[in-house]
C-alpha atoms as a PDB file:
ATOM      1  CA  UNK A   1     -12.364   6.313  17.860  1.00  0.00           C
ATOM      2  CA  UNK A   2     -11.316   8.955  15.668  1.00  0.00           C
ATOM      3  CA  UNK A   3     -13.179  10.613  13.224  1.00  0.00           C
ATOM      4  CA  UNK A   4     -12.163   9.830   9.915  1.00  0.00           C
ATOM      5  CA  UNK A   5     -15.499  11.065   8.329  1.00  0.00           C
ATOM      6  CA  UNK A   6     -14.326  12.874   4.981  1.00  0.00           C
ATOM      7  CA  UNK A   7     -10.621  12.045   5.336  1.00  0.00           C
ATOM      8  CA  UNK A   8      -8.766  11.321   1.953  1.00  0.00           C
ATOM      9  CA  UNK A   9      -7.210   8.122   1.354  1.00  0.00           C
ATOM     10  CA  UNK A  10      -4.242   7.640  -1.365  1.00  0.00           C
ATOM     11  CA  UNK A  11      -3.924   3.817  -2.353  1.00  0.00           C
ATOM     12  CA  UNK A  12      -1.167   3.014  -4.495  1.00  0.00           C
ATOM     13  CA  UNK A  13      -2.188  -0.476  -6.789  1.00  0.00           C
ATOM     14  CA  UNK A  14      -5.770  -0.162  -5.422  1.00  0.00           C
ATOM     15  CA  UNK A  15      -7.878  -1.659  -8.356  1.00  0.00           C
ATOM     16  CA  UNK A  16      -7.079  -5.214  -6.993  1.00  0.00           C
ATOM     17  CA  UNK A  17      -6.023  -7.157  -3.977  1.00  0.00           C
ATOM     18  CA  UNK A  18      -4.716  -5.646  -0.561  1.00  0.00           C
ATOM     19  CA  UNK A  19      -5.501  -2.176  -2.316  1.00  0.00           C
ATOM     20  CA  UNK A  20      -8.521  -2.960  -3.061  1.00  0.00           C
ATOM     21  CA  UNK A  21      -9.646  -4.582   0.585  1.00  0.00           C
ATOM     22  CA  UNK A  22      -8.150  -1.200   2.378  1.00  0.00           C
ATOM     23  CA  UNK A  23     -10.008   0.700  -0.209  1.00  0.00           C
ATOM     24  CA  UNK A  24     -13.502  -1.094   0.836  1.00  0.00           C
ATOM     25  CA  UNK A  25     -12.377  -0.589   4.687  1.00  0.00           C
ATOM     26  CA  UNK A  26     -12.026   2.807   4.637  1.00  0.00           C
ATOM     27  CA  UNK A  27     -14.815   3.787   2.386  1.00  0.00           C
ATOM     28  CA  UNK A  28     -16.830   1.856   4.963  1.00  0.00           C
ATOM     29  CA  UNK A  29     -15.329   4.718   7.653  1.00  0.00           C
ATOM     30  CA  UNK A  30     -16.742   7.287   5.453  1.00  0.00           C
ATOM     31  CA  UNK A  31     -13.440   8.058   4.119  1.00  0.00           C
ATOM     32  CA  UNK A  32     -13.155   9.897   0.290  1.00  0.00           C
ATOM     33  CA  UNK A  33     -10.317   7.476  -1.431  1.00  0.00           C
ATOM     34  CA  UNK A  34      -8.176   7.716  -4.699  1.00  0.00           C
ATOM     35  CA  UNK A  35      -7.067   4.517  -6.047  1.00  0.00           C
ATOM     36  CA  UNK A  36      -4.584   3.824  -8.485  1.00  0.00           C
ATOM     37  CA  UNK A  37      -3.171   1.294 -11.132  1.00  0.00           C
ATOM     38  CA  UNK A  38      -1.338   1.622 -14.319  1.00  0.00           C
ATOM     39  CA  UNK A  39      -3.846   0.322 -16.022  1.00  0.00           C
ATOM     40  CA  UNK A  40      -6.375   2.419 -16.973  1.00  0.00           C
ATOM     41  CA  UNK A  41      -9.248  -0.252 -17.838  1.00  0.00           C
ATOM     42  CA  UNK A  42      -8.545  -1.743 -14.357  1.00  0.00           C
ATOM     43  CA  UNK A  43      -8.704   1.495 -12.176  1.00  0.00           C
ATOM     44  CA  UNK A  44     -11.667   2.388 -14.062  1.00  0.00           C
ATOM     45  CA  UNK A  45     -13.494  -0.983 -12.977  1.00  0.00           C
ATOM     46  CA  UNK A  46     -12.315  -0.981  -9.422  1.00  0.00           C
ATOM     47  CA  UNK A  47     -13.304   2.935  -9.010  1.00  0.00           C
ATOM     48  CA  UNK A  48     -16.913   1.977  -9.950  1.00  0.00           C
ATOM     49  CA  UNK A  49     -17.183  -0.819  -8.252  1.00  0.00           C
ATOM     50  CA  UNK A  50     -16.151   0.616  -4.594  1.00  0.00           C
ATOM     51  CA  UNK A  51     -18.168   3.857  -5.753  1.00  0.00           C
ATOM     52  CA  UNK A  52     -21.496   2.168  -6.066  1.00  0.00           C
ATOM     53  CA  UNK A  53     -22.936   5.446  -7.114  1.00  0.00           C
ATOM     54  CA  UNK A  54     -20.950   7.181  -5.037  1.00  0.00           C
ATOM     55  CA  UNK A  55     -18.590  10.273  -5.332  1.00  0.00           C
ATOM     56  CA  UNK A  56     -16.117   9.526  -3.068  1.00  0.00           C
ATOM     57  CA  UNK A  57     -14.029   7.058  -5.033  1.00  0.00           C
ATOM     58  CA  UNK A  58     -11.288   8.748  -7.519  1.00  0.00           C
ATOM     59  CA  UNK A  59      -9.424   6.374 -10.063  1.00  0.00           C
ATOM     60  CA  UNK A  60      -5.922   7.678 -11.121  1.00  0.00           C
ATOM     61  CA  UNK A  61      -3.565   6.285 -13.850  1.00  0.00           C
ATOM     62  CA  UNK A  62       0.084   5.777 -11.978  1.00  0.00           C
ATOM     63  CA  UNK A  63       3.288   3.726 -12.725  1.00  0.00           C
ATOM     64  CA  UNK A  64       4.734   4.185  -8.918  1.00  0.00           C
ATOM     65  CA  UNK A  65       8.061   3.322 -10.264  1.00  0.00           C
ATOM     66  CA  UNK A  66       8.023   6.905 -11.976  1.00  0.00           C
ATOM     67  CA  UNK A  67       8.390  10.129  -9.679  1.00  0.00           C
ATOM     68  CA  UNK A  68       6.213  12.270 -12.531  1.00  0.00           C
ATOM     69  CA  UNK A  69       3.182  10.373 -12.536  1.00  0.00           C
ATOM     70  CA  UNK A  70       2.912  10.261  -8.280  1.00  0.00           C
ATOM     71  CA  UNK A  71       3.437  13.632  -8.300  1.00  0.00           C
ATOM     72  CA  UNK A  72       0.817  14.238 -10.958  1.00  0.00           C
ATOM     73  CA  UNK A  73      -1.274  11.785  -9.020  1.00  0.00           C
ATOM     74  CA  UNK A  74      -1.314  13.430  -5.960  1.00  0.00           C
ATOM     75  CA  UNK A  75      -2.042  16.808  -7.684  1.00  0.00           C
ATOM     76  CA  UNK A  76      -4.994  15.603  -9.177  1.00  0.00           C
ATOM     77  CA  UNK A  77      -6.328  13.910  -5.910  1.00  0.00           C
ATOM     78  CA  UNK A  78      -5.584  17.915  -4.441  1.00  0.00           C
ATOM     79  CA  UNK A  79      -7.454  19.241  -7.092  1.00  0.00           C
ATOM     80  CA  UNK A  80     -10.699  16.645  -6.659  1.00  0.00           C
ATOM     81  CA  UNK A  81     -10.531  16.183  -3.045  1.00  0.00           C
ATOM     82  CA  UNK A  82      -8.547  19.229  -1.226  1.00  0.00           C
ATOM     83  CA  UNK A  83      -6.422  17.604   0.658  1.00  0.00           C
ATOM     84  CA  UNK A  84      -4.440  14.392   1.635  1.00  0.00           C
ATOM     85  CA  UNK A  85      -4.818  12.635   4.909  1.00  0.00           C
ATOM     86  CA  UNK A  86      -3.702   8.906   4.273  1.00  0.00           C
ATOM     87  CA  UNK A  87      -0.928   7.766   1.741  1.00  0.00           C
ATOM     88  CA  UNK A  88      -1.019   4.087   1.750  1.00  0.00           C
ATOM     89  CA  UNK A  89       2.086   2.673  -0.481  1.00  0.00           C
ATOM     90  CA  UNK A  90       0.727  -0.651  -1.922  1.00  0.00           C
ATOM     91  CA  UNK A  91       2.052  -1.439  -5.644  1.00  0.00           C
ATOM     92  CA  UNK A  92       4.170  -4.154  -5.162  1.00  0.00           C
ATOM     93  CA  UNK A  93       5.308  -6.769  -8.065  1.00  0.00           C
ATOM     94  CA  UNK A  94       6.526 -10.143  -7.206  1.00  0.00           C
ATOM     95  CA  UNK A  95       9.545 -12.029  -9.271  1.00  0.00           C
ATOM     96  CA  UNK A  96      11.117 -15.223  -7.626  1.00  0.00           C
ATOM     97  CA  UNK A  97      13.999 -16.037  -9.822  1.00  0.00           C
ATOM     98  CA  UNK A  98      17.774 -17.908  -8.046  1.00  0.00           C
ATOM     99  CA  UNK A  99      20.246 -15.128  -8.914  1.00  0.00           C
ATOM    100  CA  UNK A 100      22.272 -17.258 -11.840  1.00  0.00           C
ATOM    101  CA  UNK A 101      18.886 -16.987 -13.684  1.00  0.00           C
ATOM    102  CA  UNK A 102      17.394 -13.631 -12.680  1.00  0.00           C
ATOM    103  CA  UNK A 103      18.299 -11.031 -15.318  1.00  0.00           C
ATOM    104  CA  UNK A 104      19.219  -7.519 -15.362  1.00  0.00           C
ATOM    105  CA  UNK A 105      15.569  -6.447 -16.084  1.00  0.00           C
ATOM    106  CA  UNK A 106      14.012  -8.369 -13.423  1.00  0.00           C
ATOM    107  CA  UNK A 107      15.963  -7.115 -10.759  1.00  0.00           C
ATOM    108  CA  UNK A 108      15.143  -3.506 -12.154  1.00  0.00           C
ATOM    109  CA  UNK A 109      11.699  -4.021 -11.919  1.00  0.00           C
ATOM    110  CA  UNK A 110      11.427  -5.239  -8.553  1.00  0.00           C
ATOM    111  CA  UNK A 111      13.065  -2.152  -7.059  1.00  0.00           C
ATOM    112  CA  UNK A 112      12.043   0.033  -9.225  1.00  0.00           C
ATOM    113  CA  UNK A 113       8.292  -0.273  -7.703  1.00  0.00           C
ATOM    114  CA  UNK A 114       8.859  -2.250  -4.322  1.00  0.00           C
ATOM    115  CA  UNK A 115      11.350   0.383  -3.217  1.00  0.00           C
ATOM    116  CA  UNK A 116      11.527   3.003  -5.411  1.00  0.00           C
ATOM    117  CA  UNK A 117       8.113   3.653  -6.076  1.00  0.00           C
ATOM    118  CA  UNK A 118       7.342   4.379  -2.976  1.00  0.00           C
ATOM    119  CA  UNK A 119      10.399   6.457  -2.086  1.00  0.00           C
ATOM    120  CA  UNK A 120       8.091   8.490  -5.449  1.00  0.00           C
ATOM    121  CA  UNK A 121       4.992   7.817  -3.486  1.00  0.00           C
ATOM    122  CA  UNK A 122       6.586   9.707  -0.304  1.00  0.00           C
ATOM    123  CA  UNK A 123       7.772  12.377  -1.856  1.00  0.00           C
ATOM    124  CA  UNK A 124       5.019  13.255  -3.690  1.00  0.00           C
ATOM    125  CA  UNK A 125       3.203  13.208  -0.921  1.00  0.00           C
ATOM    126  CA  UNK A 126       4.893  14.822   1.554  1.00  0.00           C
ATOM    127  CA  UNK A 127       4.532  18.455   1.629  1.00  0.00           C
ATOM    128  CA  UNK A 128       0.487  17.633   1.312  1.00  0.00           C
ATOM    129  CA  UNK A 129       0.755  15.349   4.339  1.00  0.00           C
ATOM    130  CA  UNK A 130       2.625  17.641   6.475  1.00  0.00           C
ATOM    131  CA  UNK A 131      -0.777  19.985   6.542  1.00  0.00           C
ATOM    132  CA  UNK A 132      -2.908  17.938   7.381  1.00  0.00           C
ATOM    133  CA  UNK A 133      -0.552  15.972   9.682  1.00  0.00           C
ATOM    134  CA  UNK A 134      -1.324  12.994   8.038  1.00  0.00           C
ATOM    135  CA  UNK A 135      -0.327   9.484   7.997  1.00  0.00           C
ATOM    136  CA  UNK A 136       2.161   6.933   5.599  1.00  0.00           C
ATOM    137  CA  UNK A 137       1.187   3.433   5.592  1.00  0.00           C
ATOM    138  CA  UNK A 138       3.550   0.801   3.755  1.00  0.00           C
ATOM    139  CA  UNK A 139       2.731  -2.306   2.642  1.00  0.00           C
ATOM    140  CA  UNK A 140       5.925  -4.337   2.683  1.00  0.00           C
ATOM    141  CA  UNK A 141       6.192  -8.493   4.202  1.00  0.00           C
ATOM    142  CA  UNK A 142       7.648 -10.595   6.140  1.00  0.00           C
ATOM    143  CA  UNK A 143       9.699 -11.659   3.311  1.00  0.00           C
ATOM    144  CA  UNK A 144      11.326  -7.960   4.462  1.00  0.00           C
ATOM    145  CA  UNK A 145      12.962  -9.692   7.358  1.00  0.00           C
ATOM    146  CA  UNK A 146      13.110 -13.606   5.913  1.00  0.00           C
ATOM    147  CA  UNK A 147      15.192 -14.044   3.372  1.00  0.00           C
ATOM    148  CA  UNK A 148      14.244 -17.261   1.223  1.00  0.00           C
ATOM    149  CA  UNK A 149      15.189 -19.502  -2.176  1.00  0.00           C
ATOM    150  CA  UNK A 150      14.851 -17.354  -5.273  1.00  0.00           C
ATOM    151  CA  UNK A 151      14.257 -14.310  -3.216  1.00  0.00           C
ATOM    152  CA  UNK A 152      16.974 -12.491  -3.989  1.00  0.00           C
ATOM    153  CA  UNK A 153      15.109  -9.595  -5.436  1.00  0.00           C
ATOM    154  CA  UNK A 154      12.117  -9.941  -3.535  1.00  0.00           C
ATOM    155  CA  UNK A 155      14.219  -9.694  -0.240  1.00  0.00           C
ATOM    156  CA  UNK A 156      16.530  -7.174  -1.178  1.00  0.00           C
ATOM    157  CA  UNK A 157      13.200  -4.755  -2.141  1.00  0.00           C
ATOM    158  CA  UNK A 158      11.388  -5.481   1.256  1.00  0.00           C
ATOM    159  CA  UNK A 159      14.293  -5.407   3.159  1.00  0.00           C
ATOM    160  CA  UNK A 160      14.765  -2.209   1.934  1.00  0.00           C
ATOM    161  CA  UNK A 161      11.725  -1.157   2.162  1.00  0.00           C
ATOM    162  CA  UNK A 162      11.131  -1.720   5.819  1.00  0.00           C
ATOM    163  CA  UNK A 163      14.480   0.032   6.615  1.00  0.00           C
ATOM    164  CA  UNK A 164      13.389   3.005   4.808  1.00  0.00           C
ATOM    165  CA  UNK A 165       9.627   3.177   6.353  1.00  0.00           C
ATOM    166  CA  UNK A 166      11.693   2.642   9.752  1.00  0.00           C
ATOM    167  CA  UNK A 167      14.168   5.805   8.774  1.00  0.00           C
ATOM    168  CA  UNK A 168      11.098   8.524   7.590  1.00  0.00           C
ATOM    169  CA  UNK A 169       8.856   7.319  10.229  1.00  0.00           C
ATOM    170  CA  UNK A 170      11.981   8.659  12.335  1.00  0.00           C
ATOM    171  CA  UNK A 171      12.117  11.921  10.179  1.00  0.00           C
ATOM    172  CA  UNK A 172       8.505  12.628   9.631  1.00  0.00           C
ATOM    173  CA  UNK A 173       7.461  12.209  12.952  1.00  0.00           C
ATOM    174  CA  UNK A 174       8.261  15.717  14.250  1.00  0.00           C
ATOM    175  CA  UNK A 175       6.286  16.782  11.781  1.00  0.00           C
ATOM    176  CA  UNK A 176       3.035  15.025  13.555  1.00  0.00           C
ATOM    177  CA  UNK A 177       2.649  12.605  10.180  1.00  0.00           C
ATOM    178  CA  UNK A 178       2.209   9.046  11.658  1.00  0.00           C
ATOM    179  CA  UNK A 179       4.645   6.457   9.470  1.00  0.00           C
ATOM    180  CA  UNK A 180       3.833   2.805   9.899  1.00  0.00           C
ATOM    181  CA  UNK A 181       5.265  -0.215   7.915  1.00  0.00           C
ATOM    182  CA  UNK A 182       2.599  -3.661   7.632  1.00  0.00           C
ATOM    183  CA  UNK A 183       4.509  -6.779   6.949  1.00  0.00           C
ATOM    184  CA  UNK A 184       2.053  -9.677   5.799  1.00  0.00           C
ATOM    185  CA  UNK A 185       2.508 -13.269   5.226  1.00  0.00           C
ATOM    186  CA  UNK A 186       0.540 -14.912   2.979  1.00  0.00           C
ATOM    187  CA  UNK A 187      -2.084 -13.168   1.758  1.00  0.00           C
ATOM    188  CA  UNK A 188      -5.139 -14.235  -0.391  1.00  0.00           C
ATOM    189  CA  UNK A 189      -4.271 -11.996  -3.302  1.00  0.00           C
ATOM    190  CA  UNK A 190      -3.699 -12.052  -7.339  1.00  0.00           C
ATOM    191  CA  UNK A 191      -0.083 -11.316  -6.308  1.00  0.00           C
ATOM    192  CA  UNK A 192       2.221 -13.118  -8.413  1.00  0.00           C
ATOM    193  CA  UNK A 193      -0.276 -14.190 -11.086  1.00  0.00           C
ATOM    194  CA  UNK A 194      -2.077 -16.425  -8.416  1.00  0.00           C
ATOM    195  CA  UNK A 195      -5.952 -16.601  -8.415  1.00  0.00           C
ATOM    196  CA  UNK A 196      -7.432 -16.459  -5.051  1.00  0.00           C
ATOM    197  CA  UNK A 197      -9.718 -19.568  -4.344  1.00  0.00           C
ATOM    198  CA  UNK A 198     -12.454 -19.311  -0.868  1.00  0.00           C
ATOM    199  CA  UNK A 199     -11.634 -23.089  -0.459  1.00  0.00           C
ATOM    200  CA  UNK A 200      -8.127 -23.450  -1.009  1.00  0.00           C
ATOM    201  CA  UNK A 201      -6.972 -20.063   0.149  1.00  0.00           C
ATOM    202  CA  UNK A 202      -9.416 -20.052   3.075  1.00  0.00           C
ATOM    203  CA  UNK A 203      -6.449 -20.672   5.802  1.00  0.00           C
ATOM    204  CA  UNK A 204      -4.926 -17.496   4.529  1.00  0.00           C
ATOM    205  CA  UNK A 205      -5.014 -13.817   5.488  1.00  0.00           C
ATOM    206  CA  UNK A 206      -7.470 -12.119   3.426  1.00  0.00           C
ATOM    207  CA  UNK A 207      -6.930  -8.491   1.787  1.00  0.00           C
ATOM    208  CA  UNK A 208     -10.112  -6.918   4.344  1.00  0.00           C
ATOM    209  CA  UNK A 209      -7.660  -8.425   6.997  1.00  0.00           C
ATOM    210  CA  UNK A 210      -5.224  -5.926   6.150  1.00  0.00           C
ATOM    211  CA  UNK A 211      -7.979  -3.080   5.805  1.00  0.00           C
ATOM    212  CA  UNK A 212      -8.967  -3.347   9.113  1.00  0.00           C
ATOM    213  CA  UNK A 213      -5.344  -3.400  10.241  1.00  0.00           C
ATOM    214  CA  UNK A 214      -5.354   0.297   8.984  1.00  0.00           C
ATOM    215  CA  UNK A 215      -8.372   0.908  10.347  1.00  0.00           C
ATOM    216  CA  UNK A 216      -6.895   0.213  13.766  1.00  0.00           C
ATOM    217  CA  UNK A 217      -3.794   2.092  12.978  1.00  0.00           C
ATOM    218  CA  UNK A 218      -5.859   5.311  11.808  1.00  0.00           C
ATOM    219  CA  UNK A 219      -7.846   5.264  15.009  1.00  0.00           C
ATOM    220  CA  UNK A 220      -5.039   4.216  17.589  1.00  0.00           C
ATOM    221  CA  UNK A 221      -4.498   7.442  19.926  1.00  0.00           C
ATOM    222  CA  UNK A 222      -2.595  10.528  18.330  1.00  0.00           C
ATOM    223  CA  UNK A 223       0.349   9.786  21.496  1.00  0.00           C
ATOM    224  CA  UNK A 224       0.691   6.179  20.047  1.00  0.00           C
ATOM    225  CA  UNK A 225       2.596   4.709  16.817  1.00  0.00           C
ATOM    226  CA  UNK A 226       3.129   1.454  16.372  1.00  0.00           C
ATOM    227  CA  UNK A 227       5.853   1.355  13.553  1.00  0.00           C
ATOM    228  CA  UNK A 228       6.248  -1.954  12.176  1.00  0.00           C
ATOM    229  CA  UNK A 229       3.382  -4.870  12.697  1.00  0.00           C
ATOM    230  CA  UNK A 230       3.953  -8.387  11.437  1.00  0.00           C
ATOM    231  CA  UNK A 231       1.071  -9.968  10.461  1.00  0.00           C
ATOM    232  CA  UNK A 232       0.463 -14.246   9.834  1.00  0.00           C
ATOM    233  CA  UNK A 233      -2.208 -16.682   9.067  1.00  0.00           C
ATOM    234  CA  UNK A 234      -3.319 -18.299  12.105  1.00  0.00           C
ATOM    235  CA  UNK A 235      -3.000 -21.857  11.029  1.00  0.00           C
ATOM    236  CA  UNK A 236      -0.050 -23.428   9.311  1.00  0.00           C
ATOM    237  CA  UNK A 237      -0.395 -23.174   5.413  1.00  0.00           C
ATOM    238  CA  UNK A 238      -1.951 -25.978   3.424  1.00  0.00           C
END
């Protein structure tokens, strides 16, 4: 096991969801973690309630999709915390549209923080990971390798998106940062204005599923690096 006692964690779209559940997971491992949404009322409420009283939980105002605000981001996690150890690249959107009907704007969006933002979330981060030879963790799907119906945007961001993790981990890797891409299925999340239910989501994978998954990752063996894990339910969906 490694010691991640005091290590800082950077969680992109961490006031709900996957973000959240690695946020609880780490904390757990004594790690100091900065969370962030573009909202500021929902940061707020998710910093307090994985604080409980605590210090160690920093809640940040960030639109991924813009380069100014990570960079300002990760500044301001510098300036509280010292240091970054863990960038985990979460913010995701989801639009399912057939391409005669998805517009202009849509398609924008979904690169702009699937892909883009964390391209913004990298580079932001890089020159602070590269001191403490630190570690990238992206959050991307299996819909980065199955194209589907109405998926046209979806895809096209996760497929990119795994191709790029694939490509720095490559880069970075000299470097000693670690660069890993997670690829869920279905998740039990608020992604895609769904709300999670504990009866009729129960068969799916739940977002302290995913948290432990980096746990794993953070304490695998400085020689080792698995780059890409795909990750399913265990039962067939309901």
């Amino acid at each position: 096991m490694n010691d991640l006692t005091n290590k800082v964690a950077y969680i992109t779209g961490g006031s709900k969801g996957i973000g959240f559940g690695i946020a609880q997971t780490l904390i757990r491992l004594g790690m100091r973690v900065a969370i962030t949404s573009r909202k500021a009322d929902a940061v707020e409420k998710a910093a307090a309630l994985l604080s409980t009283g605590s210090s160690k939980v920093l809640g940040i105002v960030s639109d991924s999709s813009l380069l100014a605000d990570e960079t300002n981001a990760i500044q301001e996690v510098i300036r509280h915390f010292g240091q970054v150890d863990v960038v985990i690249a979460n913010a995701g959107v989801g639009i399912f549209s057939p391409i005669d009907s998805l517009s202009a704007e849509q398609w924008k969006q979904t690169i702009d923080t699937n892909l883009t933002g964390v391209f913004n979330t990298v580079k932001a981060s890089i020159d602070s990971l590269k001191k403490t030879k630190g570690y990238i963790i992206t959050i991307a799907s299996l819909a980065g390798t199955n194209f589907f119906e109405k998926g046209a945007a979806y895809n096209a961001s996760k497929f990119g998106l795994v191709g790029f993790t694939q490509a720095i981990m490559l880069d970075l890797r000299k470097y000693g940062i670690k660069v890993t891409t997670i690829m869920p299925g279905s998740v039990a999340t608020y992604f895609n204005d769904h709300t999670p239910n504990d009866t009729a989501d129960a068969w799916k994978i739940q977002p302290e599923d995913i948290g432990q998954i980096v746990a794993d990752l953070l304490n695998m063996h400085p020689r080792t690096l698995p780059s890409k894990i795909e990750v399913r339910p265990s039962i067939p969906s309901k």
